[in-house]
Structure formats: structure tokens, C-alpha cells
PDB file of N, CA and C in Angstrom:
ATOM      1  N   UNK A   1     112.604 103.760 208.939  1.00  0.00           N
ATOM      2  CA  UNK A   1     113.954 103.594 209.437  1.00  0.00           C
ATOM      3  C   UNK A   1     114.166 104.409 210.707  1.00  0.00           C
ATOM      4  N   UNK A   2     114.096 105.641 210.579  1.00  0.00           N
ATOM      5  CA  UNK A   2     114.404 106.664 211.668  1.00  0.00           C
ATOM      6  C   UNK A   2     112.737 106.169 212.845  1.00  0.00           C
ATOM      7  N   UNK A   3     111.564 105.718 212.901  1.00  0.00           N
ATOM      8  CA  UNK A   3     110.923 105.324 213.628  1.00  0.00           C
ATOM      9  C   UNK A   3     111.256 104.471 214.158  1.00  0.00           C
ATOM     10  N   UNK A   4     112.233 103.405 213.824  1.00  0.00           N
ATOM     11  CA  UNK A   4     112.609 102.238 214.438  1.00  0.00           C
ATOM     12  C   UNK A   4     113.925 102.285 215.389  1.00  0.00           C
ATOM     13  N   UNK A   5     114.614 103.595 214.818  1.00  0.00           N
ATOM     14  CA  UNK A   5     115.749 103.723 215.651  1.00  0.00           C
ATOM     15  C   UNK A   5     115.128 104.602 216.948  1.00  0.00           C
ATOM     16  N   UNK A   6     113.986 105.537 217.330  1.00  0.00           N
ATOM     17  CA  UNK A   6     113.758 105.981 217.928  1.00  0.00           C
ATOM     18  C   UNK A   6     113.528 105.074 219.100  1.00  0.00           C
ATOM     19  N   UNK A   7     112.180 104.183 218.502  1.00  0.00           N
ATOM     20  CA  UNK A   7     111.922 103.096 219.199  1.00  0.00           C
ATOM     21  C   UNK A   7     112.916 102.168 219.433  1.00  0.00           C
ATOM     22  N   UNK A   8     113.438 101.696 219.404  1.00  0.00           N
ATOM     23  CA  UNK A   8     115.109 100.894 219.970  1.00  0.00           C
ATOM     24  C   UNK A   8     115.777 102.127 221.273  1.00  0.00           C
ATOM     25  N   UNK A   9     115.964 102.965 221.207  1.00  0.00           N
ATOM     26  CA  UNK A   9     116.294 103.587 221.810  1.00  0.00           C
ATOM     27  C   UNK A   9     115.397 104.135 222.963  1.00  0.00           C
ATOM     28  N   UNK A  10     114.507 104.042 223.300  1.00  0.00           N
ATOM     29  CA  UNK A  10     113.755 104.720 223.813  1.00  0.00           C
ATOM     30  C   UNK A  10     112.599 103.014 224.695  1.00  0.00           C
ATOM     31  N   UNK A  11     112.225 102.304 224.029  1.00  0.00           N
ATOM     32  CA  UNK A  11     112.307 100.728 224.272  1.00  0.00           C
ATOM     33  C   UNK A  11     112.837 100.259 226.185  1.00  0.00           C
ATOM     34  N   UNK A  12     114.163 100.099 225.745  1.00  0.00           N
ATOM     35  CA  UNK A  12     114.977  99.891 227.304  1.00  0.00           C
ATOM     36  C   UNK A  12     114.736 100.649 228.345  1.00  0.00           C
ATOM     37  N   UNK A  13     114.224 101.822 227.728  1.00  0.00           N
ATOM     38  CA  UNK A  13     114.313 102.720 228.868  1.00  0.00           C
ATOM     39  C   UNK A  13     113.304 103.242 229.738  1.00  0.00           C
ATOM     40  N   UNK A  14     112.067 102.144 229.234  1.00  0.00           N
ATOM     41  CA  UNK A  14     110.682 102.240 229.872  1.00  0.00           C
ATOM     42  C   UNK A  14     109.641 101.149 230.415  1.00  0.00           C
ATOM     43  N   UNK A  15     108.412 101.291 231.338  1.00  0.00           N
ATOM     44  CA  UNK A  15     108.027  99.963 231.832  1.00  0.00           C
ATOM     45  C   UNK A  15     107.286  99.587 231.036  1.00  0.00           C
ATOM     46  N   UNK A  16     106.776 100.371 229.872  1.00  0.00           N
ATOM     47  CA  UNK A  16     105.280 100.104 229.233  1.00  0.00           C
ATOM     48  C   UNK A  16     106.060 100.592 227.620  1.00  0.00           C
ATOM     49  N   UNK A  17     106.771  99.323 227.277  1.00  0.00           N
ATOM     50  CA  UNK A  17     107.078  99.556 225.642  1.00  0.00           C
ATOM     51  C   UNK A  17     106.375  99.333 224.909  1.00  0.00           C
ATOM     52  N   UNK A  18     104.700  98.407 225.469  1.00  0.00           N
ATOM     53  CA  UNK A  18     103.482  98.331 224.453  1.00  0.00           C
ATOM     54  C   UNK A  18     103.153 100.080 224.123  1.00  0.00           C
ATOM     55  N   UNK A  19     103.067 100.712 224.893  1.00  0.00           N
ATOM     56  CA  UNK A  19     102.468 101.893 224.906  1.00  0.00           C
ATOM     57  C   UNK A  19     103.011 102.891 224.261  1.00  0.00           C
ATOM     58  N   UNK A  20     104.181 102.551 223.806  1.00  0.00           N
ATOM     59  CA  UNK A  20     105.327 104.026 223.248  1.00  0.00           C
ATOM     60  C   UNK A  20     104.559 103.898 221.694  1.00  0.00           C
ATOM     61  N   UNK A  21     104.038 105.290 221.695  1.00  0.00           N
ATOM     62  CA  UNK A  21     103.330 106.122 220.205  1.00  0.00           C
ATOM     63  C   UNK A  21     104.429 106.630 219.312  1.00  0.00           C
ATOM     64  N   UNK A  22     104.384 106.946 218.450  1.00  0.00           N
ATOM     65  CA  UNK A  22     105.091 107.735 217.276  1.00  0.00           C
ATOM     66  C   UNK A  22     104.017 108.256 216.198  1.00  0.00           C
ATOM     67  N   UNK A  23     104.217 109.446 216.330  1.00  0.00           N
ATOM     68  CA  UNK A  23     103.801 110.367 215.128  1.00  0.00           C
ATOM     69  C   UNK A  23     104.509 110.716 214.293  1.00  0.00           C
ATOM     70  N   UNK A  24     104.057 111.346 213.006  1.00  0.00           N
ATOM     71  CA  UNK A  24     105.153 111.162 212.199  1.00  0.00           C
ATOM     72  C   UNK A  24     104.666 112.438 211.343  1.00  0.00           C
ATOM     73  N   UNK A  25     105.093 113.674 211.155  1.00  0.00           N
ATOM     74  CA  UNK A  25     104.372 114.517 210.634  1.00  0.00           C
ATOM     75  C   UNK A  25     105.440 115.546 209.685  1.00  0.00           C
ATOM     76  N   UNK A  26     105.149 115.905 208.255  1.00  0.00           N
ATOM     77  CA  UNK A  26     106.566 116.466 207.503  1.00  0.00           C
ATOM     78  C   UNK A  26     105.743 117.885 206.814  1.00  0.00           C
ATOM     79  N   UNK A  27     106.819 118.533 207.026  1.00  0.00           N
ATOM     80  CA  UNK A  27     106.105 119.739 206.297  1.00  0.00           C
ATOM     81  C   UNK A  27     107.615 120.484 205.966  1.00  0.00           C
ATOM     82  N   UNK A  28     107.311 121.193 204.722  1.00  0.00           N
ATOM     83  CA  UNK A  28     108.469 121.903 204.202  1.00  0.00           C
ATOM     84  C   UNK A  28     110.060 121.092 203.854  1.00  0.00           C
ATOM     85  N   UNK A  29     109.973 119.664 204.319  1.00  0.00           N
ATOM     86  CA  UNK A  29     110.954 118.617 204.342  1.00  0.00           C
ATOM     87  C   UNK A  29     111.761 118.663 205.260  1.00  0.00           C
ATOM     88  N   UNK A  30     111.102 119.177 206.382  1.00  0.00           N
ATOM     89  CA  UNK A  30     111.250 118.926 208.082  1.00  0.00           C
ATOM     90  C   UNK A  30     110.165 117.587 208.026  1.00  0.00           C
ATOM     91  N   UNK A  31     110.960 116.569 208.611  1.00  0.00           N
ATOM     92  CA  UNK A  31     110.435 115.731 210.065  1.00  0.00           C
ATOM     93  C   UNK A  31     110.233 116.208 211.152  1.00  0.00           C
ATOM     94  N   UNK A  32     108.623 115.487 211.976  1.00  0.00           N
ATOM     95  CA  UNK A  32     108.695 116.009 213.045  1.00  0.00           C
ATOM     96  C   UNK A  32     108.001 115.115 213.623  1.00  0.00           C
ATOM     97  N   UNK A  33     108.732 113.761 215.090  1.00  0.00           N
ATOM     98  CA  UNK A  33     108.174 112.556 215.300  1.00  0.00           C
ATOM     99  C   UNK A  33     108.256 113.207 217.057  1.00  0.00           C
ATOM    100  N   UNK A  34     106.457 112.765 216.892  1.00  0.00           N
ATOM    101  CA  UNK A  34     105.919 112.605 218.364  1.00  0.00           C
ATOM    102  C   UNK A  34     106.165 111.582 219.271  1.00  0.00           C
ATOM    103  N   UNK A  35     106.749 111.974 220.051  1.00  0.00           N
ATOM    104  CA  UNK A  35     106.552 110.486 220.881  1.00  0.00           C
ATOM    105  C   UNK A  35     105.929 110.783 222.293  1.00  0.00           C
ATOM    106  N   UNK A  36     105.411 109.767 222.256  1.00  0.00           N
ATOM    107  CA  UNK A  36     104.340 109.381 223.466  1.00  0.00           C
ATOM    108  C   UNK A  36     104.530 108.244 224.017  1.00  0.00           C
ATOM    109  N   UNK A  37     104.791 108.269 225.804  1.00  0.00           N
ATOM    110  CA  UNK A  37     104.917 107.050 226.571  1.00  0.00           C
ATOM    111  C   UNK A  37     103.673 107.083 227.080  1.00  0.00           C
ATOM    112  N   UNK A  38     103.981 106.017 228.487  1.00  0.00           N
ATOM    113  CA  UNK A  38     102.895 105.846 229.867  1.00  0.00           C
ATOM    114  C   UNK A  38     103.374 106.643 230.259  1.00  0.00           C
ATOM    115  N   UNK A  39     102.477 107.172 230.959  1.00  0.00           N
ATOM    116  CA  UNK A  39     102.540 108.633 231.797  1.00  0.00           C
ATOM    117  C   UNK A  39     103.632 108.074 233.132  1.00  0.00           C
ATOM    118  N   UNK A  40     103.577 106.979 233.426  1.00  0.00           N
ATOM    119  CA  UNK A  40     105.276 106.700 234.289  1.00  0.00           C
ATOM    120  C   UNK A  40     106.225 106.607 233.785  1.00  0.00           C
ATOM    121  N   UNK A  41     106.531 106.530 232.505  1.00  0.00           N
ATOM    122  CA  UNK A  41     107.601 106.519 231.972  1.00  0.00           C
ATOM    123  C   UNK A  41     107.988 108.018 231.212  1.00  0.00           C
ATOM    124  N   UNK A  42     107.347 108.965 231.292  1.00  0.00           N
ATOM    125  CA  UNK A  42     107.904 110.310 230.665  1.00  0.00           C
ATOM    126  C   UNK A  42     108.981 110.431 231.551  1.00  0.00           C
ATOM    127  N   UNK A  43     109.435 110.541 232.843  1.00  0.00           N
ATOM    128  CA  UNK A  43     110.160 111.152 233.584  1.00  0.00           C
ATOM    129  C   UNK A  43     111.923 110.422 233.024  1.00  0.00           C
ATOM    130  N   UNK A  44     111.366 108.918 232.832  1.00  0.00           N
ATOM    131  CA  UNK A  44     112.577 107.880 232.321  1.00  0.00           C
ATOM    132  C   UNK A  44     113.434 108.729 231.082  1.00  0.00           C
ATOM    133  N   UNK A  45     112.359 108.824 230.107  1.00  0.00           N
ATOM    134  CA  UNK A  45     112.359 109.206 228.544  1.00  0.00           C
ATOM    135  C   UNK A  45     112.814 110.828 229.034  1.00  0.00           C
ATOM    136  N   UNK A  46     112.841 111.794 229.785  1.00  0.00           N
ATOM    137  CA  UNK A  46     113.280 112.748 229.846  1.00  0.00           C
ATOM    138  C   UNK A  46     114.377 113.150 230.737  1.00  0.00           C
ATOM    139  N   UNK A  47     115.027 112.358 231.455  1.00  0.00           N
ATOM    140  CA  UNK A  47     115.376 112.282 232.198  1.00  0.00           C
ATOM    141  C   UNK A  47     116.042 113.620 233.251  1.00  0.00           C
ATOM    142  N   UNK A  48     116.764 113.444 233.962  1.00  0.00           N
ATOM    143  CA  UNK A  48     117.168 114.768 235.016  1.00  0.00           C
ATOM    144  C   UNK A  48     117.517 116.213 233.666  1.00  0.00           C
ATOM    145  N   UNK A  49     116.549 117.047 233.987  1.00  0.00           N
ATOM    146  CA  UNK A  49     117.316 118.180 233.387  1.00  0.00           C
ATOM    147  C   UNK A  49     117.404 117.962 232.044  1.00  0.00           C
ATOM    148  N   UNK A  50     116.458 117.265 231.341  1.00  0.00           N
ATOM    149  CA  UNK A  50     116.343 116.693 230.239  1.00  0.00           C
ATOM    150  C   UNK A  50     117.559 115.935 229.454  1.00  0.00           C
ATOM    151  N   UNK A  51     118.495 115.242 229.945  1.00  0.00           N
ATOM    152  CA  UNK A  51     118.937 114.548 229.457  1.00  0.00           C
ATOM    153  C   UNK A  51     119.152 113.613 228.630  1.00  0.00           C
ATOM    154  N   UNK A  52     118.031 112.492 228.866  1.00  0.00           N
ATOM    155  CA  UNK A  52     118.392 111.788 228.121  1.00  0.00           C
ATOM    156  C   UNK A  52     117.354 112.387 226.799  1.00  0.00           C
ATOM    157  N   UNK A  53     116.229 113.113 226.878  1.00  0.00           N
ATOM    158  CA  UNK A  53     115.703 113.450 226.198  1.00  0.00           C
ATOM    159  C   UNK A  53     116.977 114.320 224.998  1.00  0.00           C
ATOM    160  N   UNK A  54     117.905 114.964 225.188  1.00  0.00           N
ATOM    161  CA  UNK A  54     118.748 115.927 224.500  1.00  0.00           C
ATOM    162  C   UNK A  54     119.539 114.344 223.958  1.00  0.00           C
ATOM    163  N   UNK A  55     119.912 113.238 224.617  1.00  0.00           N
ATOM    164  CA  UNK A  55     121.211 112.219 223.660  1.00  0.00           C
ATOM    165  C   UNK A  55     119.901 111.573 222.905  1.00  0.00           C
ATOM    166  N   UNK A  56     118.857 111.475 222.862  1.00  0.00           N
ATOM    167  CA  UNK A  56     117.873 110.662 221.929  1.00  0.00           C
ATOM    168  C   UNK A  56     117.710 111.610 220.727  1.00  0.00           C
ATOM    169  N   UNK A  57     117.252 113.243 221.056  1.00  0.00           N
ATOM    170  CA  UNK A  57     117.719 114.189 220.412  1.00  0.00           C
ATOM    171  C   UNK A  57     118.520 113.967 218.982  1.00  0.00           C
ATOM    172  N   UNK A  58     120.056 114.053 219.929  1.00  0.00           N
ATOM    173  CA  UNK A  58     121.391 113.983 219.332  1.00  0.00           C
ATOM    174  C   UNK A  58     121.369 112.687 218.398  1.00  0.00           C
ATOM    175  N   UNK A  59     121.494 111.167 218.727  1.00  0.00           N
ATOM    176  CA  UNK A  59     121.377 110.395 217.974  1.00  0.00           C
ATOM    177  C   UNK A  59     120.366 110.737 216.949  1.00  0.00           C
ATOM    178  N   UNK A  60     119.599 110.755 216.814  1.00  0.00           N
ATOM    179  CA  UNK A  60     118.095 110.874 215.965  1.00  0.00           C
ATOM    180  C   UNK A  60     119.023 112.346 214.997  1.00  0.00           C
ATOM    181  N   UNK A  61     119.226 113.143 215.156  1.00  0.00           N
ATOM    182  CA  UNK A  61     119.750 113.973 214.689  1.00  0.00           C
ATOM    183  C   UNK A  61     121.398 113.573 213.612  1.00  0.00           C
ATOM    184  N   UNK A  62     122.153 113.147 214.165  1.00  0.00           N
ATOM    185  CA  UNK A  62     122.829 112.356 213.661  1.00  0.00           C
ATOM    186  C   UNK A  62     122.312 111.144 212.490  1.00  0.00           C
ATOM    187  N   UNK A  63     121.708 110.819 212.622  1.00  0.00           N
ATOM    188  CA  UNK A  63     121.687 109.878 212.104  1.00  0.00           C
ATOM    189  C   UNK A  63     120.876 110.483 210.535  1.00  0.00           C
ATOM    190  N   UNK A  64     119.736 111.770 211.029  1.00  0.00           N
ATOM    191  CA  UNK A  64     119.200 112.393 210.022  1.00  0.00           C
ATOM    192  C   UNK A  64     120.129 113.059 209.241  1.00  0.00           C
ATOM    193  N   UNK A  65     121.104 113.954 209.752  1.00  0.00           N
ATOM    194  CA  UNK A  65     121.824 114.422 209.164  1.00  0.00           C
ATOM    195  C   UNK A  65     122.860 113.784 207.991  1.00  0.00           C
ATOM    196  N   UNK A  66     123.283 112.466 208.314  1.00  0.00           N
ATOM    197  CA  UNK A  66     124.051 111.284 207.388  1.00  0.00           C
ATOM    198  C   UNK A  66     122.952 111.267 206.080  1.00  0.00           C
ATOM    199  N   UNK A  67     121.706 111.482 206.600  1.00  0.00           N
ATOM    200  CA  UNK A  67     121.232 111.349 205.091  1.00  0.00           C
ATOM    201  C   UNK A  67     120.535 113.096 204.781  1.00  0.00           C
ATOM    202  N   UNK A  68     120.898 113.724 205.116  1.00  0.00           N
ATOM    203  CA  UNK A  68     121.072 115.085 204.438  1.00  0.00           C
ATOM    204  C   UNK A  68     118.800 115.606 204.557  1.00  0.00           C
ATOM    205  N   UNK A  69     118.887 115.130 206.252  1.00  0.00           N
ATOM    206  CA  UNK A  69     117.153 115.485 206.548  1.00  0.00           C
ATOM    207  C   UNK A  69     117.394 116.405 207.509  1.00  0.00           C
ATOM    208  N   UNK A  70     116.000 117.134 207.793  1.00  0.00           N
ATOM    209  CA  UNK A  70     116.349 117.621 209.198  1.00  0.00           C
ATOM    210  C   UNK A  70     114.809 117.074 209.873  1.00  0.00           C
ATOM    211  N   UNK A  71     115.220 117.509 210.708  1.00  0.00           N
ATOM    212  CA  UNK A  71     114.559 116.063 211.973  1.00  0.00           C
ATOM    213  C   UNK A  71     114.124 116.558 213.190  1.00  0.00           C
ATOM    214  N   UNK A  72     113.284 116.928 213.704  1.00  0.00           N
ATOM    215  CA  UNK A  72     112.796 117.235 215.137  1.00  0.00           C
ATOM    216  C   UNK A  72     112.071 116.221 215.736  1.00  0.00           C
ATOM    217  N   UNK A  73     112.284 115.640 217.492  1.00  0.00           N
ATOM    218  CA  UNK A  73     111.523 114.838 218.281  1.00  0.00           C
ATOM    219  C   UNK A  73     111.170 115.415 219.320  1.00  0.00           C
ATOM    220  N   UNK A  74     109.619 115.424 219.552  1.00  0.00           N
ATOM    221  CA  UNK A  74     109.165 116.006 220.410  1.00  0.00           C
ATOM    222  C   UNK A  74     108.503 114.840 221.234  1.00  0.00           C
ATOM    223  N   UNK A  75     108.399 115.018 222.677  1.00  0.00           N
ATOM    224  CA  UNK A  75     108.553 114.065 223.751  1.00  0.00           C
ATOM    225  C   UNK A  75     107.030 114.564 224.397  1.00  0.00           C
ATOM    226  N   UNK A  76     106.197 114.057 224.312  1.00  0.00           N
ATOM    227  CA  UNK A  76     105.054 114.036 225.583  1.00  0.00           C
ATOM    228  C   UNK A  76     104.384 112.901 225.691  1.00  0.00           C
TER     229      UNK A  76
END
């Protein structure tokens, strides 16, 4: 569920949506999803001053929180 909302989100906002990775790794009942673009599209996915990277963040966070997870996305 939460892999698919990442990817939807993150999707539009790049040239190479074959290429967008997700890892998926839990420990202690922390989530913790990797994501990986084309190396032209990190700058998209992070945008000025990390922006949009912090509202992909926020949603993803939100959305974990409604179901009582905690949730980290890390971007390279």
C-alpha cells in the first residue's frame, strides 16, 4: 500500500518512471523505504532546498501515521 502511494507520487515527477527502485526494509516496527531514481531525475525528486523531497516526506508520513506506523523515506 504505502509502496504504491510513494510511487504515484513520485511517478509524475520524473523522466525515467521505469527506473524508480523501492526498498523496503523494517526493523524494531520502523519502516524504512529506499528510493532510487535515474540519476537525472534525483534533482526533480529532491527538489530546491529539498522540498519536494520534505511534502513526499510529509504525505508518506501522514498517511503512516492514520494507521498507527512509523515510517522513514530515504531518497538516493
Amino acid at each position: 500500500m504505502m509502496e504504491q502511494l510513494i510511487k504515484a507520487i513520485v511517478a509524475p515527477l520524473v523522466e525515467h518512471p521505469e527506473q524508480i527502485e523501492l526498498q523496503i526494509r523494517e526493523h524494531d516496527g520502523i519502516v524504512t523505504y529506499s528510493l532510487s531514481v535515474h540519476s537525472d531525475d534525483k534533482g526533480k525528486v529532491i527538489g530546491k532546498q529539498g522540498s519536494v523531497a520534505k511534502a513526499i516526506r510529509t504525505v508518506v508520513n501522514a498517511s503512516a501515521s492514520y494507521r498507527n506506523q512509523k515510517v522513514y523515506v530515504e531518497i538516493s
